[in-house]
Protein backbone atom coordinates (compact mmCIF):
# COMPACT_ATOMS: atom_id res chain seq x y z
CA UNK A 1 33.91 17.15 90.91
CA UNK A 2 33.96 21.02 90.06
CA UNK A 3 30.60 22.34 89.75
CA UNK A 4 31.44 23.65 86.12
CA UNK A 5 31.97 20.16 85.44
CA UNK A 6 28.70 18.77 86.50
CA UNK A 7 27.01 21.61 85.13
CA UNK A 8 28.85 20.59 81.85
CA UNK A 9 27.71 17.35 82.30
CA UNK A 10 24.11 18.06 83.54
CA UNK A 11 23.08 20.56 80.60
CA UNK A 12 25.02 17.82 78.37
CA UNK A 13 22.98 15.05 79.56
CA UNK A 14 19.59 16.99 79.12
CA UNK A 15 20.80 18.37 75.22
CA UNK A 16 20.99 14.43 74.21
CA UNK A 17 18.03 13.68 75.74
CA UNK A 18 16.43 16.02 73.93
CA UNK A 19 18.18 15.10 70.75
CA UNK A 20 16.95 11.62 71.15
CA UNK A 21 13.36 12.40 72.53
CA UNK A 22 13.20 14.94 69.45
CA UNK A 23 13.96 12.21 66.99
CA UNK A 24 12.17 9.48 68.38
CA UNK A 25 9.21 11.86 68.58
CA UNK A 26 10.07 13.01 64.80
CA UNK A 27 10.10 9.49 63.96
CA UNK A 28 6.44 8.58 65.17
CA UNK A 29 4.58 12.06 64.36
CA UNK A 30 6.05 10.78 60.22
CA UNK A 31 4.96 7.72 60.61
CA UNK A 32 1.39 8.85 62.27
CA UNK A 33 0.91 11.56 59.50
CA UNK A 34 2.20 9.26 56.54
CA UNK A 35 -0.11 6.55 57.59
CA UNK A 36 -3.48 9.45 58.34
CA UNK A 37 -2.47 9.89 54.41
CA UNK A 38 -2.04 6.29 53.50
CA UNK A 39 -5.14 5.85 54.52
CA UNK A 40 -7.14 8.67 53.10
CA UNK A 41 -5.26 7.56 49.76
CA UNK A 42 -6.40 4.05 50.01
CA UNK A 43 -10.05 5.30 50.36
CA UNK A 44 -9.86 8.06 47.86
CA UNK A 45 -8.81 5.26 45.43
CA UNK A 46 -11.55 2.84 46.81
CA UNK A 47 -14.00 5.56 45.89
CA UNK A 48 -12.41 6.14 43.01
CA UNK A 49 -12.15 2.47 42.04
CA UNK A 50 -16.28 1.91 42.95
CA UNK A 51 -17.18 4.67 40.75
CA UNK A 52 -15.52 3.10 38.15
CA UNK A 53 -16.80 -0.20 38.79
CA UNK A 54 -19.85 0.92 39.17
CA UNK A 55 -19.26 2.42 35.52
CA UNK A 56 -18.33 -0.42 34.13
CA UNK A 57 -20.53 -2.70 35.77
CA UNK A 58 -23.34 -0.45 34.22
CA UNK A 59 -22.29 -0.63 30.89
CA UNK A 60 -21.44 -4.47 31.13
CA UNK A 61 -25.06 -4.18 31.90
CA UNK A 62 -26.56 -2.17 29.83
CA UNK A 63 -25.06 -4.27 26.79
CA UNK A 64 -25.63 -7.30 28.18
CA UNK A 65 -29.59 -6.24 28.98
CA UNK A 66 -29.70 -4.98 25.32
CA UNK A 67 -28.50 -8.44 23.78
CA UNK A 68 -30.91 -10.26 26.01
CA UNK A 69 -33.91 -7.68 24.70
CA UNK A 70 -33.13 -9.07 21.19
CA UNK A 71 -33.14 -12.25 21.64
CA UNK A 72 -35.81 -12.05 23.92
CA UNK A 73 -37.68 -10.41 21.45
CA UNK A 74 -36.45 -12.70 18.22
CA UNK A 75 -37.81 -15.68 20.62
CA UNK A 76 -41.21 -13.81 21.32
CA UNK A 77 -41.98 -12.79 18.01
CA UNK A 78 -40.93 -16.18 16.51
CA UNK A 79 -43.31 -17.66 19.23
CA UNK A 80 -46.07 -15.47 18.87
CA UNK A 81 -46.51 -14.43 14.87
CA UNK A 82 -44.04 -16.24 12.77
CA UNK A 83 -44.49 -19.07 10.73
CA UNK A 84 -41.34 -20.64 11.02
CA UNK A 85 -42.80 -21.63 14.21
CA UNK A 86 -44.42 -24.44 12.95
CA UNK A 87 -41.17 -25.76 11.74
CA UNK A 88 -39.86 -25.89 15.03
CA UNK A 89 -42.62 -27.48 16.90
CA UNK A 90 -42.11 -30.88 19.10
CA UNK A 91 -43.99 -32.80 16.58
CA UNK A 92 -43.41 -36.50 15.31
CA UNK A 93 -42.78 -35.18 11.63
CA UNK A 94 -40.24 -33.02 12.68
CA UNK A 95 -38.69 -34.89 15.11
CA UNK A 96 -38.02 -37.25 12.12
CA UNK A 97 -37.09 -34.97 9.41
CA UNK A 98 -34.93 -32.31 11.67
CA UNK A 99 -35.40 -28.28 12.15
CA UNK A 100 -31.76 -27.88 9.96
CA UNK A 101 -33.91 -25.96 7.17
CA UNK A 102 -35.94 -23.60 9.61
CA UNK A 103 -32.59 -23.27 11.53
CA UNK A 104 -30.64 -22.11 8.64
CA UNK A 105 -33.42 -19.79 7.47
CA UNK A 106 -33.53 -17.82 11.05
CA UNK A 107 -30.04 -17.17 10.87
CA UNK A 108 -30.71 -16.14 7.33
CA UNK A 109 -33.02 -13.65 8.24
CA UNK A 110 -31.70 -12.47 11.61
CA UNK A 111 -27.84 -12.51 10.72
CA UNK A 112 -26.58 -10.99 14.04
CA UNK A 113 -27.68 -14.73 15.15
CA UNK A 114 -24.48 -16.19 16.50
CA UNK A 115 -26.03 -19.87 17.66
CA UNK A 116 -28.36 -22.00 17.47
CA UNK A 117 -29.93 -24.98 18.96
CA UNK A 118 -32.98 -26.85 18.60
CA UNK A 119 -34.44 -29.77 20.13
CA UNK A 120 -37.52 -32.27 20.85
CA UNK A 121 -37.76 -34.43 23.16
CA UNK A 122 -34.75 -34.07 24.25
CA UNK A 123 -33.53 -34.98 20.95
CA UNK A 124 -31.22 -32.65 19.03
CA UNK A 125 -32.62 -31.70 15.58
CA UNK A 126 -30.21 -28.83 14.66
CA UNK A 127 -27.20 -26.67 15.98
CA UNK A 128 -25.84 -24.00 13.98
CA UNK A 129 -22.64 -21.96 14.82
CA UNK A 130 -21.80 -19.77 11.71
CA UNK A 131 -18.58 -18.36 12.86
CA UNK A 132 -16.69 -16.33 10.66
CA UNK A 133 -13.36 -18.10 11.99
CA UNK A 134 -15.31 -21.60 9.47
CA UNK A 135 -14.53 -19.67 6.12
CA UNK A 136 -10.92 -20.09 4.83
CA UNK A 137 -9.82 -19.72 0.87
CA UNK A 138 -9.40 -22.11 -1.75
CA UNK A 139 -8.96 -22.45 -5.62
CA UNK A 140 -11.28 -23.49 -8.15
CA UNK A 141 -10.24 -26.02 -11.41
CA UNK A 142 -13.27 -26.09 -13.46
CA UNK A 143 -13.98 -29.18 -15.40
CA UNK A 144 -16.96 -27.95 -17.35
CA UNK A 145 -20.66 -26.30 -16.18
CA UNK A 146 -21.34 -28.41 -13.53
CA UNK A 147 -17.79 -29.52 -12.00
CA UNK A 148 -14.65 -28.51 -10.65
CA UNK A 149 -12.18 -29.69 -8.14
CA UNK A 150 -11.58 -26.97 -5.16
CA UNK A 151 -8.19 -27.38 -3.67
CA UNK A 152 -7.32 -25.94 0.03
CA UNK A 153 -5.08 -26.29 1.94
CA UNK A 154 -5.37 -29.11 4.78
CA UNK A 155 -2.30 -29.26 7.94
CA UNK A 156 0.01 -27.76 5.92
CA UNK A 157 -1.11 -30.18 2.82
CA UNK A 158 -2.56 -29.34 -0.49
CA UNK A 159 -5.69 -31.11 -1.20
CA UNK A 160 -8.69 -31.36 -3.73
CA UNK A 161 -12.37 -32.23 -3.71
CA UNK A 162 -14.55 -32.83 -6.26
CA UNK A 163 -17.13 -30.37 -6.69
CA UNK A 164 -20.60 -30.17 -7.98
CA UNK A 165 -21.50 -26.60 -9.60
CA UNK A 166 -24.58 -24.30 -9.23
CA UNK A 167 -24.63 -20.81 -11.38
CA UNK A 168 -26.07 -18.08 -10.83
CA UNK A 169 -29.10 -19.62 -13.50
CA UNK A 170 -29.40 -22.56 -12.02
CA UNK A 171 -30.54 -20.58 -8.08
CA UNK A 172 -33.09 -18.39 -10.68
CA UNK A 173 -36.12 -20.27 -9.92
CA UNK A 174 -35.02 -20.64 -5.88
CA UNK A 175 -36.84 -18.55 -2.81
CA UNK A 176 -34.69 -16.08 -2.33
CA UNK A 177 -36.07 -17.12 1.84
CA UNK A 178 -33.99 -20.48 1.48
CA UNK A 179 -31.17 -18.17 -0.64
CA UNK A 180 -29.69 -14.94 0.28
CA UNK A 181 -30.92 -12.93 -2.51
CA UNK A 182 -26.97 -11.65 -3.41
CA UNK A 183 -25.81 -15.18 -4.17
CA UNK A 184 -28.41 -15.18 -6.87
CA UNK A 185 -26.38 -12.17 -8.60
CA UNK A 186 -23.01 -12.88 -7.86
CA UNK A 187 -20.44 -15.80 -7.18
CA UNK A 188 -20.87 -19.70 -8.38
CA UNK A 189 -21.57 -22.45 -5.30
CA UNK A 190 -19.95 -25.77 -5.29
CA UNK A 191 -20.72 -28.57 -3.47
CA UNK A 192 -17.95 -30.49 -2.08
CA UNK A 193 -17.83 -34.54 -2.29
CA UNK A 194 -15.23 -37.25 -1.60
CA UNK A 195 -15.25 -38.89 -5.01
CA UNK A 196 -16.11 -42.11 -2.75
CA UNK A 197 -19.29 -40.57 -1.82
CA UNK A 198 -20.51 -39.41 -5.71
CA UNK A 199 -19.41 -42.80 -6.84
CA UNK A 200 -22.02 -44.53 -3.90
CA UNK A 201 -24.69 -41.70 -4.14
CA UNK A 202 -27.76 -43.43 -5.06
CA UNK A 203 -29.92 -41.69 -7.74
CA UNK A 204 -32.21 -44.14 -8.41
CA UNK A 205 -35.75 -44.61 -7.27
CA UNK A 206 -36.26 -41.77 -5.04
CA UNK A 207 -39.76 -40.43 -4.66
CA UNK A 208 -41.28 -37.14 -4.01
CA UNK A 209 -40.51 -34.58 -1.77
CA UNK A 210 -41.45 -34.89 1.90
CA UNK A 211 -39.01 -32.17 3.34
CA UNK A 212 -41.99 -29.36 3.15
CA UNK A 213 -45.23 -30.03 1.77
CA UNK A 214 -46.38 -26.57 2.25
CA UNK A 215 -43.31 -25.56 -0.17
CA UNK A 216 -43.58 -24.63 -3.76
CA UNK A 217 -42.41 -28.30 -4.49
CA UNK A 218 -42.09 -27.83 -8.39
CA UNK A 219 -39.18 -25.54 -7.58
CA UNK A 220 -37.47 -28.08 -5.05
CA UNK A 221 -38.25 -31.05 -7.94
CA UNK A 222 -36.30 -28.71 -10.01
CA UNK A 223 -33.78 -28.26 -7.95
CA UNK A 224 -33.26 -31.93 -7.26
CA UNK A 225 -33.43 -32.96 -11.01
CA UNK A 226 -30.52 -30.47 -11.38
CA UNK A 227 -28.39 -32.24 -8.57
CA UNK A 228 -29.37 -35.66 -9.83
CA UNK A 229 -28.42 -34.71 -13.13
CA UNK A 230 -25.05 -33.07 -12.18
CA UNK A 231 -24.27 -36.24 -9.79
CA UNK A 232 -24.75 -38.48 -12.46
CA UNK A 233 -22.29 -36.26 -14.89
CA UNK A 234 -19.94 -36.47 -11.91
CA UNK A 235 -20.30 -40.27 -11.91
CA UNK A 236 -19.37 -40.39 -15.50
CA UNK A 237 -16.17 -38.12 -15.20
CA UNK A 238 -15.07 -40.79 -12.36
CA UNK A 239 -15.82 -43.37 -14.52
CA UNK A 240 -13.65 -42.40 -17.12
CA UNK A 241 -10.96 -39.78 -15.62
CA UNK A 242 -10.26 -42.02 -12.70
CA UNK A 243 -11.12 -45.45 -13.13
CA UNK A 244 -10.06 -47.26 -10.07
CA UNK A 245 -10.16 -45.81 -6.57
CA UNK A 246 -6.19 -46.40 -6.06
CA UNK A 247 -5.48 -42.56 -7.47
CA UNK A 248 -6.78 -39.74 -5.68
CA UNK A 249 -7.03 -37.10 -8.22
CA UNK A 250 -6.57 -37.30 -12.29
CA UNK A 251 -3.04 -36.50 -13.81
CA UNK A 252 -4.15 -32.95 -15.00
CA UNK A 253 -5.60 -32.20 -11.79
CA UNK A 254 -2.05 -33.30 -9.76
CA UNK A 255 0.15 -31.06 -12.20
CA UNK A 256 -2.66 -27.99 -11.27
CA UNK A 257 -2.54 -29.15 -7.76
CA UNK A 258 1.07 -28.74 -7.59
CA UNK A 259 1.63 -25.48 -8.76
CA UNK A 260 -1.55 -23.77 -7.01
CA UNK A 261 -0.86 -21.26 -4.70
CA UNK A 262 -3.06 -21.36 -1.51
CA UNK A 263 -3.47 -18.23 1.05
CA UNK A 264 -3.49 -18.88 4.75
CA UNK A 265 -6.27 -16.64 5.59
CA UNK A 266 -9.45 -15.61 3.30
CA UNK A 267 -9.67 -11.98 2.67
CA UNK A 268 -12.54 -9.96 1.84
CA UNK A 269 -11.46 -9.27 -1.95
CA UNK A 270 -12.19 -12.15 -3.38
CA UNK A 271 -15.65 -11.10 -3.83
CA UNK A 272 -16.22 -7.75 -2.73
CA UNK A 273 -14.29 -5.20 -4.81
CA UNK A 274 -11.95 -2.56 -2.94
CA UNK A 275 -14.96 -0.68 -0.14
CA UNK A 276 -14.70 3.11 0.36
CA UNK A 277 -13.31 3.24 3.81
CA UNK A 278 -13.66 5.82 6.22
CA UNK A 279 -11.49 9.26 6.04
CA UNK A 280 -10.02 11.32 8.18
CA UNK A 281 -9.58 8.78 10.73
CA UNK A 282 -6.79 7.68 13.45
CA UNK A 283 -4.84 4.47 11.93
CA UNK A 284 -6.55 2.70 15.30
CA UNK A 285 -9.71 3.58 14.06
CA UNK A 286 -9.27 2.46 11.03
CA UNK A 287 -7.55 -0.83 11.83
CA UNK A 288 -10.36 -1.72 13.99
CA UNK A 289 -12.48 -0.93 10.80
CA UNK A 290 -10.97 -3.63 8.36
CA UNK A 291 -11.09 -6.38 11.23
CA UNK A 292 -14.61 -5.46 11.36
CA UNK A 293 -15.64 -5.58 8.01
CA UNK A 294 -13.65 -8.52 7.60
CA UNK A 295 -15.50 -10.62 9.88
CA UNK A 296 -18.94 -9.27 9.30
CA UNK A 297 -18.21 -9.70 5.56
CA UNK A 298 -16.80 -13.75 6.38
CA UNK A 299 -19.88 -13.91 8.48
CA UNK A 300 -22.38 -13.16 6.18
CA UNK A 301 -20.84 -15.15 3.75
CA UNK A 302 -20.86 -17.67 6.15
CA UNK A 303 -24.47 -17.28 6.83
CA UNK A 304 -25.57 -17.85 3.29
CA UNK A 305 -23.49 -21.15 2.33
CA UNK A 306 -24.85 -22.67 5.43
CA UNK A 307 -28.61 -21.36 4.33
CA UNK A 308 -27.18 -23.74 0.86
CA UNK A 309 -25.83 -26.41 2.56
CA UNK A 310 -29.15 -26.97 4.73
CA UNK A 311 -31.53 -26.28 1.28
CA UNK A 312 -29.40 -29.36 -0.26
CA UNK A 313 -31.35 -31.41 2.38
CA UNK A 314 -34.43 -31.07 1.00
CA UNK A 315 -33.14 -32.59 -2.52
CA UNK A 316 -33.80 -36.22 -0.13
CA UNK A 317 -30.86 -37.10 -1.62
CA UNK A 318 -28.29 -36.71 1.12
CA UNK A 319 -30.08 -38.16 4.26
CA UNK A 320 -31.80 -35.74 7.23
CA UNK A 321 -28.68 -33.82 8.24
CA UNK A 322 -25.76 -32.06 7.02
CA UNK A 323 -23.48 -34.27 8.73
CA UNK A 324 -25.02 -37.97 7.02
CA UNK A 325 -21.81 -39.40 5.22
CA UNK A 326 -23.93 -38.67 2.29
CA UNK A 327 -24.28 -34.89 2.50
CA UNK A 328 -21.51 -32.34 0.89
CA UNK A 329 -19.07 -32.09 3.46
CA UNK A 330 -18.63 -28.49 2.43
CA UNK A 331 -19.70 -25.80 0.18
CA UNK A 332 -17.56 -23.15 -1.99
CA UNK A 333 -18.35 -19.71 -3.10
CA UNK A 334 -16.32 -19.03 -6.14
CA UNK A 335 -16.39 -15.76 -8.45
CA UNK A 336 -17.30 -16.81 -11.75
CA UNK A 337 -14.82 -16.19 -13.71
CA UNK A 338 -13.06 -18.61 -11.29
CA UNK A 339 -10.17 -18.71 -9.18
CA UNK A 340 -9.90 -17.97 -5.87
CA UNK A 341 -12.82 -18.39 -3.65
CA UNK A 342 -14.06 -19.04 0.40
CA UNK A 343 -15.05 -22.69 1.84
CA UNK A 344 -16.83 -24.06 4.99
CA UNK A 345 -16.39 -27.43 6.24
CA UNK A 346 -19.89 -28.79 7.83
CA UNK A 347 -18.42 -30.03 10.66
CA UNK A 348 -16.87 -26.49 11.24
CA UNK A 349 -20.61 -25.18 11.74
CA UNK A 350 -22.85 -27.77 12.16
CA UNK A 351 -23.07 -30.06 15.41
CA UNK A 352 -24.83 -33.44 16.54
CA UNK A 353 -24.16 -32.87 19.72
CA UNK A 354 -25.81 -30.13 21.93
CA UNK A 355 -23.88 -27.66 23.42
CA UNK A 356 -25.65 -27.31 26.55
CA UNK A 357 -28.72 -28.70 28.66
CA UNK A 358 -31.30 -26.95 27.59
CA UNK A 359 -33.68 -28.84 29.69
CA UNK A 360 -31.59 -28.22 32.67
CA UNK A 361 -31.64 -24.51 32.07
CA UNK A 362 -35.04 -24.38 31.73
CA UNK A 363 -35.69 -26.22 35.11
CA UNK A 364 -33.43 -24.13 37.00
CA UNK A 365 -34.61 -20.85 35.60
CA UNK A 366 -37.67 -18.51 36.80
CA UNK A 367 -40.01 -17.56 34.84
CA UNK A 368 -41.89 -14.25 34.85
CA UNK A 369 -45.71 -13.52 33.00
CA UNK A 370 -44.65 -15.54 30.13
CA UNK A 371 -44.83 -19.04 30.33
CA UNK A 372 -42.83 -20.11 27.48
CA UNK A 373 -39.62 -18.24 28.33
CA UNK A 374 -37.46 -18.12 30.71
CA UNK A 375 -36.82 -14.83 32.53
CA UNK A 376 -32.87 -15.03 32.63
CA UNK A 377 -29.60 -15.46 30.20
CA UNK A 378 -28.38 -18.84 29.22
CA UNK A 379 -24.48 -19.07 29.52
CA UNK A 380 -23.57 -21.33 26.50
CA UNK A 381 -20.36 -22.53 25.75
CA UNK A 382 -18.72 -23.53 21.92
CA UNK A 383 -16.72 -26.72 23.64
CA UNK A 384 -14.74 -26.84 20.12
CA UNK A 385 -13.61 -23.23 19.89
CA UNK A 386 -14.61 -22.55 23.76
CA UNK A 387 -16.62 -19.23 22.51
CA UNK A 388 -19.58 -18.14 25.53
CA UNK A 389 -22.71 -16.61 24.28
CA UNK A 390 -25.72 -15.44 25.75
CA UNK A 391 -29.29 -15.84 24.79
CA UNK A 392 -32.47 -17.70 26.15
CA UNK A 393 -34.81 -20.84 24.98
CA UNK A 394 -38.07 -21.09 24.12
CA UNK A 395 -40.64 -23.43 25.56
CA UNK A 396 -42.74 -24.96 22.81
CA UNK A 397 -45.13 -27.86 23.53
CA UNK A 398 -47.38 -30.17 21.23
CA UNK A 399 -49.54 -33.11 22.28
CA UNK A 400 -47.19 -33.99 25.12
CA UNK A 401 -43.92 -33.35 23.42
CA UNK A 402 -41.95 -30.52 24.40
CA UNK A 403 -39.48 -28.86 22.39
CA UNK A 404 -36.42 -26.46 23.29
CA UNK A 405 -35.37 -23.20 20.74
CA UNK A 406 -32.41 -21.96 21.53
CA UNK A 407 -30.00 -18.63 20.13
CA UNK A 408 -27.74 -16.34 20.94
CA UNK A 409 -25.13 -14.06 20.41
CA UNK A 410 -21.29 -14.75 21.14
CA UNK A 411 -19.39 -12.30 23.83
CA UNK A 412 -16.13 -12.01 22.44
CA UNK A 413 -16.80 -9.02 20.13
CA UNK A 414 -18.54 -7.45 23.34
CA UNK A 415 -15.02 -8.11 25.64
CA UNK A 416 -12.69 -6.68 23.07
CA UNK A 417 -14.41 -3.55 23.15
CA UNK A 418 -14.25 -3.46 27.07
CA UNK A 419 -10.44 -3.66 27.25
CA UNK A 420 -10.21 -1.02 24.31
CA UNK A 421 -12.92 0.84 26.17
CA UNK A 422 -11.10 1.00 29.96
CA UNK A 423 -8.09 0.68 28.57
CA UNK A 424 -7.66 -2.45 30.82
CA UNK A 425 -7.32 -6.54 30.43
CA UNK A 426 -10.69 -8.05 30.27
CA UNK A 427 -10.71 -11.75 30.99
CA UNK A 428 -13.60 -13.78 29.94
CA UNK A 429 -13.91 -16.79 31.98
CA UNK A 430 -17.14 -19.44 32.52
CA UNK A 431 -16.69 -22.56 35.06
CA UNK A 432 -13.38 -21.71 36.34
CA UNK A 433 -12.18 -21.50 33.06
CA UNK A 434 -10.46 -18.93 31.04
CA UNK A 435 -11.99 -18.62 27.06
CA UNK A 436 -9.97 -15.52 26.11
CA UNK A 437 -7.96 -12.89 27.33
CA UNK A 438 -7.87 -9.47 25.85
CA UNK A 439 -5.22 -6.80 26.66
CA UNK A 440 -5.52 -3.24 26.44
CA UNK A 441 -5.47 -3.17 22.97
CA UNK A 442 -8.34 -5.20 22.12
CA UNK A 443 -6.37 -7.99 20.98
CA UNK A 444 -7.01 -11.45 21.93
CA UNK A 445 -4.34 -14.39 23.75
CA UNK A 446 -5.86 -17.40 22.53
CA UNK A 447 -4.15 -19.83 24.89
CA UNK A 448 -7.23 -20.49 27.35
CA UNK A 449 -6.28 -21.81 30.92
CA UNK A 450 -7.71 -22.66 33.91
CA UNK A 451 -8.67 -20.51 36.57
């Protein structure tokens, strides 16, 4: 072979060597650099994702540590000064006339109150849950001054209950502490029956009052004689409108029952007037505004027919709790000059059974200087509308009995702020189960699901 050849072939040999070596070598110093920066990304974002965890983590906190101060303090204050203490005490006498009354009247008075639950002996004496989601919109047919039927609107069917009526005279001589002071000024309250249960409401024979002695019991015996009165008018208008039990409503009341139209959801005017909403505000802003006032405004309305509802009690005309087959299975809050209106359903806010162990939480739980509460949050879940709140119990004890108080406040509102907050979905889940999932926008899937 001519040495020009292998020369060719030498210097040939070493250029593709090269050429390969060179791209090989390309090849790893890429890969070597792109991972170095791969990896200084993924702990860039680390820190970057720990700060904000840490963020949000302190906030989550910080609310969380600021709902537990108030009911904390609502428990302590109630434990150490008020006199609805007494009320709630592990006593015989209560035990056998329930805490419904007392129960009603704390959420009266502390209205950011989203549950509670009371108990002796490990028997339960009341649970309140006045959840704005209870109120829904019906229409009033008054009969005269003290009756009406209220029509809503039941799986997609129109239906009617009788109603017994309460003006705004009637409420005059009331405590305004068993009433909220507005319903004295404003709409008319019905009282919702089964015509079965007016027609086997007994009347007859009942003695004195023994729901609160320490009451102004002239005003309760007034209150009574009213209902007694208006029960017995309702007897007569059975008597004579509908004579046998075969029909379920009068002929009048079927044409007016046919032609009423019923809204799906209850809306804030039918008794507040148009409010003066904020200005100069984005349209997220002010969306988030009107859902806002709408519940709080269904809430407090909320608030006050169950503070009615419980008061009817104390009549001794409807057995020891709002759930007795003889007790109004509802109440209505109608305008007076009629018309539309909001209902609650008892068994939409009231409960006979508890919704957690308060015993067992107590047990389990540490307790710090004071003695008669716990120094930790109570997880407490709605098992009809799977809602979690926080709060705490209080210890109460009386020769030998002991007594759980229970309240607290519902995290929903608190999660749809956090996903309009971080801009992120915030799941809610207790016992590896989902109760709601909110998106970025604040707004809520409904479908729960386990985890």
């Amino acid at each position: 072979m001519k040495l020009r050849t292998r020369l060719f072939l030498w210097f040939g040999g070493l250029f593709i060597l090269f050429v390969v070596v060179s791209y090989f070598l390309e090849i790893y110093l890429v890969h070597r650099n792109i991972t170095k920066s791969s990896n200084a990304l993924h702990v860039q974002i680390e820190k970057d994702n720990e700060s904000f965890r840490k963020h949000f983590e302190n906030f989550l906190g910080s609310v969380i540590a600021d709902i537990q101060a108030r009911v904390d303090v609502l428990l302590f204050r109630l434990n150490q000064y008020s006199v609805l203490k007494e009320d709630f005490m592990p006593t015989e006498e209560n035990l056998k006339r329930m805490t419904w009354v007392p129960s009603s009247q704390l959420i009266l008075r502390d209205k950011w109150v989203h549950f509670i639950q009371s108990t002796i002996e490990g028997h339960l004496t009341a649970l309140i849950n006045p959840t704005p989601d209870a109120l829904f919109p019906v229409q009033s047919y008054k009969i005269d001054r003290d009756l009406a039927w209220i029509a809503y609107q039941e799986k997609g069917e129109k239906k009617a209950s009788l109603a017994i009526r309460f003006s705004r005279s009637d409420f005059a001589q009331f405590p305004t502490s068993y009433v909220d002071v507005e319903i004295q000024e404003e709409p008319d309250v019905y009282f919702l029956f089964d015509p079965q249960t007016i027609r086997r409401l007994s009347t007859d024979g009942v003695g004195s009052l023994s729901s609160k002695p320490r009451l102004n019991s002239e005003v309760f015996l007034h209150f009574r004689k009213l209902m007694i009165a208006k029960i017995d008018r309702a007897k007569v208008y059975l008597r004579n409108e509908m004579p046998t039990t075969n029909s379920k409503y009068p002929y009048e009341v079927k044409k007016w029952l046919n032609r009423v139209e019923l809204k799906p959801v209850f809306k804030r005017s039918v008794f507040a007037g148009e409010i003066s909403e904020p200005m100069d505000i984005t349209p997220t802003i002010m969306k988030e505004f009107r859902t806002s006032f709408q519940r709080d405004f269904n809430r407090d309305h909320v608030v006050t027919m169950i503070s009615l509802l419980t008061s009817s009690l104390m009549t001794d005309l409807f057995g020891k709790d709002p759930l007795d087959p003889q007790a109004p299975k509802g109440i209505a809050i109608v305008p007076m000059e009629g018309g539309e209106g909001g209902t609650i359903w008892s068994r939409e806010v009231f409960s006979k059974q508890p919704f957690y162990d308060d015993g067992k939480y107590v047990k389990s739980s540490a307790f710090g200087k004071n003695k008669d509460m716990p120094a930790s949050i109570a997880l407490i879940i709605d098992p009809k509308d799977e809602h979690l709140f926080l709060g705490n119990t209080l210890v109460m004890r009386s020769g030998g009995n002991t007594g759980y108080l229970s309240v607290g406040m519902d995290m929903n509102d608190l999660i749809q702020r956090l996903a309009l907050a971080t801009n992120q979905v915030v799941v809610l889940a207790s016992n590896n189960k989902v109760l709601g999932i909110y998106d970025e926008n604040g707004k809520k899937n409904n479908n729960s699901c386990p985890v």
